[in-house]
N, C-alpha and C. Protein backbone atom coordinates (compact mmCIF):
# COMPACT_ATOMS: atom_id res chain seq x y z
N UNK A 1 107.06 112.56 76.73
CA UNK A 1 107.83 111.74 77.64
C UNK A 1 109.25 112.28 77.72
N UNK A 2 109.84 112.15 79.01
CA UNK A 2 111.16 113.15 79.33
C UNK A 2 111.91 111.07 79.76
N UNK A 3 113.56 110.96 79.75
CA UNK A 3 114.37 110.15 80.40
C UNK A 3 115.10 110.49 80.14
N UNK A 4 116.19 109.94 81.25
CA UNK A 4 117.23 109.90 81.21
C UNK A 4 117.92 108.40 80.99
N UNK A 5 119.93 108.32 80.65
CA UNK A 5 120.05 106.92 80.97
C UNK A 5 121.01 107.00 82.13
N UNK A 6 121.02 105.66 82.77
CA UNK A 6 122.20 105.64 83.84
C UNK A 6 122.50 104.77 83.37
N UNK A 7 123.33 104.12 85.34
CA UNK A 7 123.86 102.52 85.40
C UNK A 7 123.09 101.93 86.74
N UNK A 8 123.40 101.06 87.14
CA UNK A 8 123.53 100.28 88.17
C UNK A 8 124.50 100.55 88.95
N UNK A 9 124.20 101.11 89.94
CA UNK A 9 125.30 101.63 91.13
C UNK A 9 124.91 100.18 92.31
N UNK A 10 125.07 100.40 93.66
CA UNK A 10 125.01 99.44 94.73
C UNK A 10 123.47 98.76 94.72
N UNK A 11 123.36 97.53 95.76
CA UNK A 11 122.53 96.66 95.68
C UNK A 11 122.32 96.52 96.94
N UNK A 12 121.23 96.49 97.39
CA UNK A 12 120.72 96.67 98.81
C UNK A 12 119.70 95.96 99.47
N UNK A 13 120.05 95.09 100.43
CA UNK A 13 119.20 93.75 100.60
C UNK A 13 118.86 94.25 102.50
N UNK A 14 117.68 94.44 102.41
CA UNK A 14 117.15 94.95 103.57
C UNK A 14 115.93 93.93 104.85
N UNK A 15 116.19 93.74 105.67
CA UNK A 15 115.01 93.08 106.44
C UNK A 15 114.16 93.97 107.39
N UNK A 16 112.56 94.41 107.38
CA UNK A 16 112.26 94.80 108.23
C UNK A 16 111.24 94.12 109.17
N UNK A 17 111.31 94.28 110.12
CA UNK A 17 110.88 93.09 111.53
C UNK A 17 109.48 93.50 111.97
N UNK A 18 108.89 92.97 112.65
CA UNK A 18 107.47 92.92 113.00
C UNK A 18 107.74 94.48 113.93
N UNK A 19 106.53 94.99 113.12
CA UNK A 19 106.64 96.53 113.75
C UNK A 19 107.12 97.98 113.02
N UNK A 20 108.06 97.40 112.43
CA UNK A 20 109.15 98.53 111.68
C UNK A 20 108.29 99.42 110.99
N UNK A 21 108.20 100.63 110.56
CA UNK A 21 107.61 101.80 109.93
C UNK A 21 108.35 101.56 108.72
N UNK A 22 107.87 100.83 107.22
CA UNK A 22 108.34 100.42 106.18
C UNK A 22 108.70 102.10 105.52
N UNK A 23 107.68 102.67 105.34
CA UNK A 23 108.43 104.57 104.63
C UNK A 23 109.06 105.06 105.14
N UNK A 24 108.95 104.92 106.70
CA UNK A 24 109.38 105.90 107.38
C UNK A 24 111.50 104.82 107.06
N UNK A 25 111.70 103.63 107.13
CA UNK A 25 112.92 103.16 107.25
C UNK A 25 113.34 103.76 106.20
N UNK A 26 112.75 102.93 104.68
CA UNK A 26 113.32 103.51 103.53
C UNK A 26 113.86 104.76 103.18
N UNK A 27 112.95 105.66 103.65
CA UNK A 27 113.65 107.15 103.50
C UNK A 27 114.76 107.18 104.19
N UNK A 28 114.89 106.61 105.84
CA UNK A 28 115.93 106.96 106.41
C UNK A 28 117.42 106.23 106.18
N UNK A 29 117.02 105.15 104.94
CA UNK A 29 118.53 104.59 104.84
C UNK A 29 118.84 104.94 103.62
N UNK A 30 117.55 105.38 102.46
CA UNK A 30 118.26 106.20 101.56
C UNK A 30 119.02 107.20 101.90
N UNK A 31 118.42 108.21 102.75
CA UNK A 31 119.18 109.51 103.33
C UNK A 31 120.68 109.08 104.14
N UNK A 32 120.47 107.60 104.87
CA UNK A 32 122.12 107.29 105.72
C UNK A 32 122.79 107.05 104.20
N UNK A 33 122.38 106.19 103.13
CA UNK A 33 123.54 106.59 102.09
C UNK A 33 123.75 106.58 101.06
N UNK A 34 122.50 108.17 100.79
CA UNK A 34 122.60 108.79 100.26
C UNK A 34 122.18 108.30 98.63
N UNK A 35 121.44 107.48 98.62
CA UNK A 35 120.35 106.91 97.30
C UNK A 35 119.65 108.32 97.22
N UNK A 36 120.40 108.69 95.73
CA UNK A 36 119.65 109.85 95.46
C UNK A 36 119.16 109.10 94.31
N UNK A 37 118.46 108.20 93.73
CA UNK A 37 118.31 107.70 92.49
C UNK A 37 117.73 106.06 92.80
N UNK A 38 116.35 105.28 92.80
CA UNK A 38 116.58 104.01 92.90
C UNK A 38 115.27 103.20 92.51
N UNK A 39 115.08 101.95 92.82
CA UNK A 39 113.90 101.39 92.40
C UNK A 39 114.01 100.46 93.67
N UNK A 40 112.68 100.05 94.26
CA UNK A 40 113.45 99.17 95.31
C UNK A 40 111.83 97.87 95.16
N UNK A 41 111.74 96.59 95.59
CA UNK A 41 111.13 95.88 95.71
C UNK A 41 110.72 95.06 97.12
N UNK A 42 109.47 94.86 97.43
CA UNK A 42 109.13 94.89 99.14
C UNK A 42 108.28 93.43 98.89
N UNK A 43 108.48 92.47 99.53
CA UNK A 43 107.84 91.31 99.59
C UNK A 43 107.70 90.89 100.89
N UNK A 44 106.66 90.63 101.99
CA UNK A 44 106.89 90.16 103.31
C UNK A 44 104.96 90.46 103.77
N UNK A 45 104.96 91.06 104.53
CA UNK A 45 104.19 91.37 105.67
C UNK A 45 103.87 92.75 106.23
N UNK A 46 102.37 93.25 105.91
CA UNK A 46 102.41 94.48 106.63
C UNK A 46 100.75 94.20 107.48
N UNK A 47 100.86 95.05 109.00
CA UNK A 47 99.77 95.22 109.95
C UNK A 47 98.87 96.02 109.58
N UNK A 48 99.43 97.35 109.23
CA UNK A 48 98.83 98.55 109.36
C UNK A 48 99.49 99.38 107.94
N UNK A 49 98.42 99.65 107.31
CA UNK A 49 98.79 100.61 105.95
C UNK A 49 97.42 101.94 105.59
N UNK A 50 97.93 102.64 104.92
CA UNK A 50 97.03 103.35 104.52
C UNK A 50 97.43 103.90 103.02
N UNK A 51 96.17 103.29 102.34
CA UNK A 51 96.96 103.02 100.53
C UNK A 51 95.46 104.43 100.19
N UNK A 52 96.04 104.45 98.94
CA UNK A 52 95.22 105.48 98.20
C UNK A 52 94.84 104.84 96.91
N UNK A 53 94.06 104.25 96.49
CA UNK A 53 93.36 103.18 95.30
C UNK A 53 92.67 104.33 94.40
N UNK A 54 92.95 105.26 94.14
CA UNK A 54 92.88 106.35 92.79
C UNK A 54 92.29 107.33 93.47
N UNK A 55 91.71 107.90 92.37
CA UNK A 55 91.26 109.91 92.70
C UNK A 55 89.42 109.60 92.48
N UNK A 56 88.80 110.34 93.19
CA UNK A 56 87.38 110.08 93.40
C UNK A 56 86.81 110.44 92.39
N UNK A 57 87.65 111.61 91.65
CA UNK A 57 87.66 112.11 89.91
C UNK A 57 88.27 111.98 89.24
N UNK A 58 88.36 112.70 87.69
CA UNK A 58 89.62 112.91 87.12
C UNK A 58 90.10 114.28 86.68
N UNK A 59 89.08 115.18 87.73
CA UNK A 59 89.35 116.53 87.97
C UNK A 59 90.44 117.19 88.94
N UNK A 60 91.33 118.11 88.38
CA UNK A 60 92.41 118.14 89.33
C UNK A 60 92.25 119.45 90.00
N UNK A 61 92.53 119.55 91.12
CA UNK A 61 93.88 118.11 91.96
C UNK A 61 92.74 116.92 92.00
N UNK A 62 93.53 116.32 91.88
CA UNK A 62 93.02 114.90 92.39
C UNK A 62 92.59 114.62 93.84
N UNK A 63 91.18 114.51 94.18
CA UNK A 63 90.96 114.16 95.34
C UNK A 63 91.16 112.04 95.57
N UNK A 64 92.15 112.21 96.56
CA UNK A 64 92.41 110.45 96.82
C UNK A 64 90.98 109.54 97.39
N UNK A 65 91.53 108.61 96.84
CA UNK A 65 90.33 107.56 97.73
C UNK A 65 91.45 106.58 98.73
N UNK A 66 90.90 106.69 100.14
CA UNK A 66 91.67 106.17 100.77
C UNK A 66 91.17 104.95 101.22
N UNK A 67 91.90 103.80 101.43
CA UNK A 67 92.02 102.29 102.31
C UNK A 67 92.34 102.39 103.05
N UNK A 68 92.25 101.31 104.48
CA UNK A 68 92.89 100.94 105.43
C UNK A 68 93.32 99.21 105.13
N UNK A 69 94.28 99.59 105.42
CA UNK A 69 94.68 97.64 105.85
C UNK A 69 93.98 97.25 106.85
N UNK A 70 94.42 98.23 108.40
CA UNK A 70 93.79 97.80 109.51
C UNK A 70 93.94 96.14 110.21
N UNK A 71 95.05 95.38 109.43
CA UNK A 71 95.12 93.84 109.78
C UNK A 71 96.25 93.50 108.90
N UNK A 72 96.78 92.38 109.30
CA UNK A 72 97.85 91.93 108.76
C UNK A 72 97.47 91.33 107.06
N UNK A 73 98.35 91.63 106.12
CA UNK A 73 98.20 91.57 104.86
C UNK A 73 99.81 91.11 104.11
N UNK A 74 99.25 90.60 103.47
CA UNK A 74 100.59 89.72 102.53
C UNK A 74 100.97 91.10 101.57
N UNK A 75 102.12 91.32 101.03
CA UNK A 75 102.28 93.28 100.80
C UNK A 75 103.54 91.85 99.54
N UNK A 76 103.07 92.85 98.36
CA UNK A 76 104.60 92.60 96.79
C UNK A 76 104.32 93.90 95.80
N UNK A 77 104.78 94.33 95.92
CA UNK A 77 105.17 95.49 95.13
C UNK A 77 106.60 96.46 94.77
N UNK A 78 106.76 97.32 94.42
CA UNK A 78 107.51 98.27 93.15
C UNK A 78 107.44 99.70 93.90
N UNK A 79 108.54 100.25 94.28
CA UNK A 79 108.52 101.24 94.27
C UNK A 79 110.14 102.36 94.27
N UNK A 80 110.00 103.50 93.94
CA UNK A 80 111.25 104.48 93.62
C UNK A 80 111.46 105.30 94.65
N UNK A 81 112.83 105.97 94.68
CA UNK A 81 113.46 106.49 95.42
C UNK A 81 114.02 107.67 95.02
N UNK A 82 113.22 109.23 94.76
CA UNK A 82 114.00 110.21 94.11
C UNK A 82 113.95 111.49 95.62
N UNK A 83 114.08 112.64 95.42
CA UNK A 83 114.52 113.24 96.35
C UNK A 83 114.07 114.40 96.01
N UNK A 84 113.07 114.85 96.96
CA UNK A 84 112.35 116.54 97.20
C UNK A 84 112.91 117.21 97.70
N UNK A 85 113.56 118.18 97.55
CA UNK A 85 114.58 119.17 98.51
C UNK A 85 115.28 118.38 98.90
N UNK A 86 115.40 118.60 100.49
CA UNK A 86 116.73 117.91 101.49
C UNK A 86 116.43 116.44 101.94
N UNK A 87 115.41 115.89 101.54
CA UNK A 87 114.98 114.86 101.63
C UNK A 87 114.70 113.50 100.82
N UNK A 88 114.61 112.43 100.94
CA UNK A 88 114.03 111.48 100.05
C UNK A 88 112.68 111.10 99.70
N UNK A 89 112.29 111.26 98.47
CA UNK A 89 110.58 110.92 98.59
C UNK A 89 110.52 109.44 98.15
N UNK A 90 110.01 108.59 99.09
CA UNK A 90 109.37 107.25 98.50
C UNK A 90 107.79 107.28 97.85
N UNK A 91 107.60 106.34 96.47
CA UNK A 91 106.89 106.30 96.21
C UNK A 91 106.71 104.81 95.87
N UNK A 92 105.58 104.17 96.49
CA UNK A 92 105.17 102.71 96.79
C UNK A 92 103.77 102.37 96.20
N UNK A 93 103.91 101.18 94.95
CA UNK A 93 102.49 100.80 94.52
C UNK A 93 102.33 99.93 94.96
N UNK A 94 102.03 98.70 95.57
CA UNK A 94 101.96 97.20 95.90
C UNK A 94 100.11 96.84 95.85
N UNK A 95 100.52 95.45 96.11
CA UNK A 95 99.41 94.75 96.31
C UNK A 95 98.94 93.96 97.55
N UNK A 96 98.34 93.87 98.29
CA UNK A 96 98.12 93.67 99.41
C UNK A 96 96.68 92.65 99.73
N UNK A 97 97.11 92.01 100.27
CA UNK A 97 96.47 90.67 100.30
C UNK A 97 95.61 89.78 101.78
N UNK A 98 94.73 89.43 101.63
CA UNK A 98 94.28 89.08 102.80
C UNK A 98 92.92 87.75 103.12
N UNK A 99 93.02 86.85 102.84
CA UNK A 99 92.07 85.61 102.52
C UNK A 99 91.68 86.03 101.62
N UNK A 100 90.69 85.98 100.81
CA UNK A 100 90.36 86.29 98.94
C UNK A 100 89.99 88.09 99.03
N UNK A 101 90.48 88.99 99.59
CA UNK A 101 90.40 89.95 99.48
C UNK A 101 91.76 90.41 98.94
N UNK A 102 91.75 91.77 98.34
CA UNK A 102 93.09 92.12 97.21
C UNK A 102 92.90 93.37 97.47
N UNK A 103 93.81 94.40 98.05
CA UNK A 103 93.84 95.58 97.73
C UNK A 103 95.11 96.05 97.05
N UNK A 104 95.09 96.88 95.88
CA UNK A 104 95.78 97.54 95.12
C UNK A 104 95.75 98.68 95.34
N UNK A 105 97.39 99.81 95.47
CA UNK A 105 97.37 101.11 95.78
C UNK A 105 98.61 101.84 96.45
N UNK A 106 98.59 102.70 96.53
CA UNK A 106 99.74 103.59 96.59
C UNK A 106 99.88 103.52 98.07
N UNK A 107 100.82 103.16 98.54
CA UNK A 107 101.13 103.19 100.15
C UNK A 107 101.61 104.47 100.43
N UNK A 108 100.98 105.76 101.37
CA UNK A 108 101.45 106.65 102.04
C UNK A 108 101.16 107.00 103.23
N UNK A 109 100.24 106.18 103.96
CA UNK A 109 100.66 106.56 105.77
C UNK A 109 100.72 105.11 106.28
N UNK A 110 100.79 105.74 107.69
CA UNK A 110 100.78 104.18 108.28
C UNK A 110 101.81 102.86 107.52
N UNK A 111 102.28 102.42 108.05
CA UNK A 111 103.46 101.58 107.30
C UNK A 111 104.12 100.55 107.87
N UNK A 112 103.40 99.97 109.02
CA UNK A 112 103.65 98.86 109.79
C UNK A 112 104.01 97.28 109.29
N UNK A 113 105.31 96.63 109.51
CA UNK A 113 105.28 95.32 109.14
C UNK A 113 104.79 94.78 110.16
N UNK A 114 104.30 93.29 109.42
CA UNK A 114 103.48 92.05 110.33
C UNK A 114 105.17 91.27 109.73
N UNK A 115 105.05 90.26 111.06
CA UNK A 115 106.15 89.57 111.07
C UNK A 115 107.54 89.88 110.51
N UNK A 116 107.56 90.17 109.11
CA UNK A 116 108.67 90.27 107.99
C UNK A 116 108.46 90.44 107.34
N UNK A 117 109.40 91.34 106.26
CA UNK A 117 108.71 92.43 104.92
C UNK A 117 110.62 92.36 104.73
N UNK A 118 110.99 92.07 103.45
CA UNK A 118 111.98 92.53 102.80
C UNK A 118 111.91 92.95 101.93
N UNK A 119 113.40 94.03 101.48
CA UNK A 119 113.05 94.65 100.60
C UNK A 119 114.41 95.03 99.80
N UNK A 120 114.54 94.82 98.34
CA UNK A 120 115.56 94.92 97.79
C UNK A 120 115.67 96.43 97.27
N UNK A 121 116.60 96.69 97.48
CA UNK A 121 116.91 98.52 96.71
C UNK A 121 117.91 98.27 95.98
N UNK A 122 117.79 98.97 94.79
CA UNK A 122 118.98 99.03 93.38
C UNK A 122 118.87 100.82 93.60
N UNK A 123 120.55 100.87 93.76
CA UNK A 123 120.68 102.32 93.61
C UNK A 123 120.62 102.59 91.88
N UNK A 124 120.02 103.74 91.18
CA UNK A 124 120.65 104.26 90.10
C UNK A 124 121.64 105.33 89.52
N UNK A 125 122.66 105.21 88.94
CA UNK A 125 124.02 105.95 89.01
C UNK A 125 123.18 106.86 87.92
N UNK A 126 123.68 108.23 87.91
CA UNK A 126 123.88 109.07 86.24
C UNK A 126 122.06 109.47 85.91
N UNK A 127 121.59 109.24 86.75
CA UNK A 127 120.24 109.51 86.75
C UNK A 127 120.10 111.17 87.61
N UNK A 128 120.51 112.34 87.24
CA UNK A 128 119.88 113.78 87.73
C UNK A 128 118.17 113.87 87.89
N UNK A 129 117.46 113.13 88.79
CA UNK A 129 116.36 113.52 88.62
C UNK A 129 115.81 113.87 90.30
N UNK A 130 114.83 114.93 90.23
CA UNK A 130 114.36 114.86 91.43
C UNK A 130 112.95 115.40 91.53
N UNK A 131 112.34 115.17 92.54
CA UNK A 131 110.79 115.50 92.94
C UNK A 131 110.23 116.73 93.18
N UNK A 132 109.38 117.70 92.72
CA UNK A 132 108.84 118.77 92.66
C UNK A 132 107.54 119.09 92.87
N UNK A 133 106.83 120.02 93.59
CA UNK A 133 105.44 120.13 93.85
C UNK A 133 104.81 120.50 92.54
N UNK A 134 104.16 120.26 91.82
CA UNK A 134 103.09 120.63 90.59
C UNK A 134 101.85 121.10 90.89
N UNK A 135 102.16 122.42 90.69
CA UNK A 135 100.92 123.45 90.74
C UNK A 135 99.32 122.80 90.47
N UNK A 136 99.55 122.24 89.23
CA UNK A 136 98.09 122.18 89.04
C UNK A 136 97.51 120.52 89.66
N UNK A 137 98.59 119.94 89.87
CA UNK A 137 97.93 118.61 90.51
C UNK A 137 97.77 118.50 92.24
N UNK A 138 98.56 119.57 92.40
CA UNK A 138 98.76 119.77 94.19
C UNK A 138 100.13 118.52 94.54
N UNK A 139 100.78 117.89 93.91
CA UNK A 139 101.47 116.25 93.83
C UNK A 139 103.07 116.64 94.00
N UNK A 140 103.82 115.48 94.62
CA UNK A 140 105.40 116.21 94.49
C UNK A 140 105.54 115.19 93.47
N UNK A 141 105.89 115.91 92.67
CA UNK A 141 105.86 114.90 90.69
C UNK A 141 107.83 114.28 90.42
N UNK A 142 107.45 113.55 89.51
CA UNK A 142 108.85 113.58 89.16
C UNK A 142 109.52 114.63 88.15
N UNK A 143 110.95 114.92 88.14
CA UNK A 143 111.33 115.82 87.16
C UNK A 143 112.12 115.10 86.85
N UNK A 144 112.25 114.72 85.13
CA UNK A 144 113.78 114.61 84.79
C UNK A 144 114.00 115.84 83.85
């Protein structure tokens, strides 16, 4: 196990509206300012998702198993904010919800809110870490 320590830098209280592209925002307001470091929390509403609920093996690379939302779903989850090259990589676990159905999983395409989805971001200060492709998993990994 590799860490680092920081602090608590700014606090970031976000609303996104029926429609909004939830990855596609996050990246773009980390990048307006400049969250190179964060943890952020998403509670609201999403239409349209496309989650990845583990690897079909445990042979690598990892081939994904993919979900669809495909319908509006109650969305609470955890996710970080580190930075691949010139860019920001989000990485999103949540839980996603829908009359007694439950899907659990990594949100990476598709990213549509239903009605309202907020989402809190904590920048982290003193934290040097950033995202890297890993050869043997095919994955942009974390580095500290």
């Amino acid at each position: 196990m590799k860490y680092q320590t920081g602090r608590q830098g700014r606090i970031f209280a976000a609303r996104f509206d029926d429609g909004d592209d939830v990855l596609g925002n996050l990246a773009d307001m980390a990048k307006k300012e400049n969250i190179r470091a964060g943890v952020f929390y998403l509670v609201g509403g999403m239409r349209e998702g496309r989650i990845v609920v583990g690897p079909e093996t445990e042979d690598m690379p990892p081939r994904p198993v993919w979900k669809e939302l495909g319908e509006s779903h109650e969305v609470l989850g955890i996710g970080t904010i580190f930075w691949h090259q010139d860019e920001p990589k989000i990485h999103f676990h949540g839980a996603f919800g829908k009359k007694d159905m439950v899907k659990i999983g990594c949100l990476r395409e598709k990213s549509e809110t239903f009605l309202v989805l907020e989402a809190i971001i904590l920048e982290m200060e003193g934290i040097e870490a950033t995202r890297e492709l890993d050869p043997v998993s095919g994955m942009v990994l974390l580095i500290l």
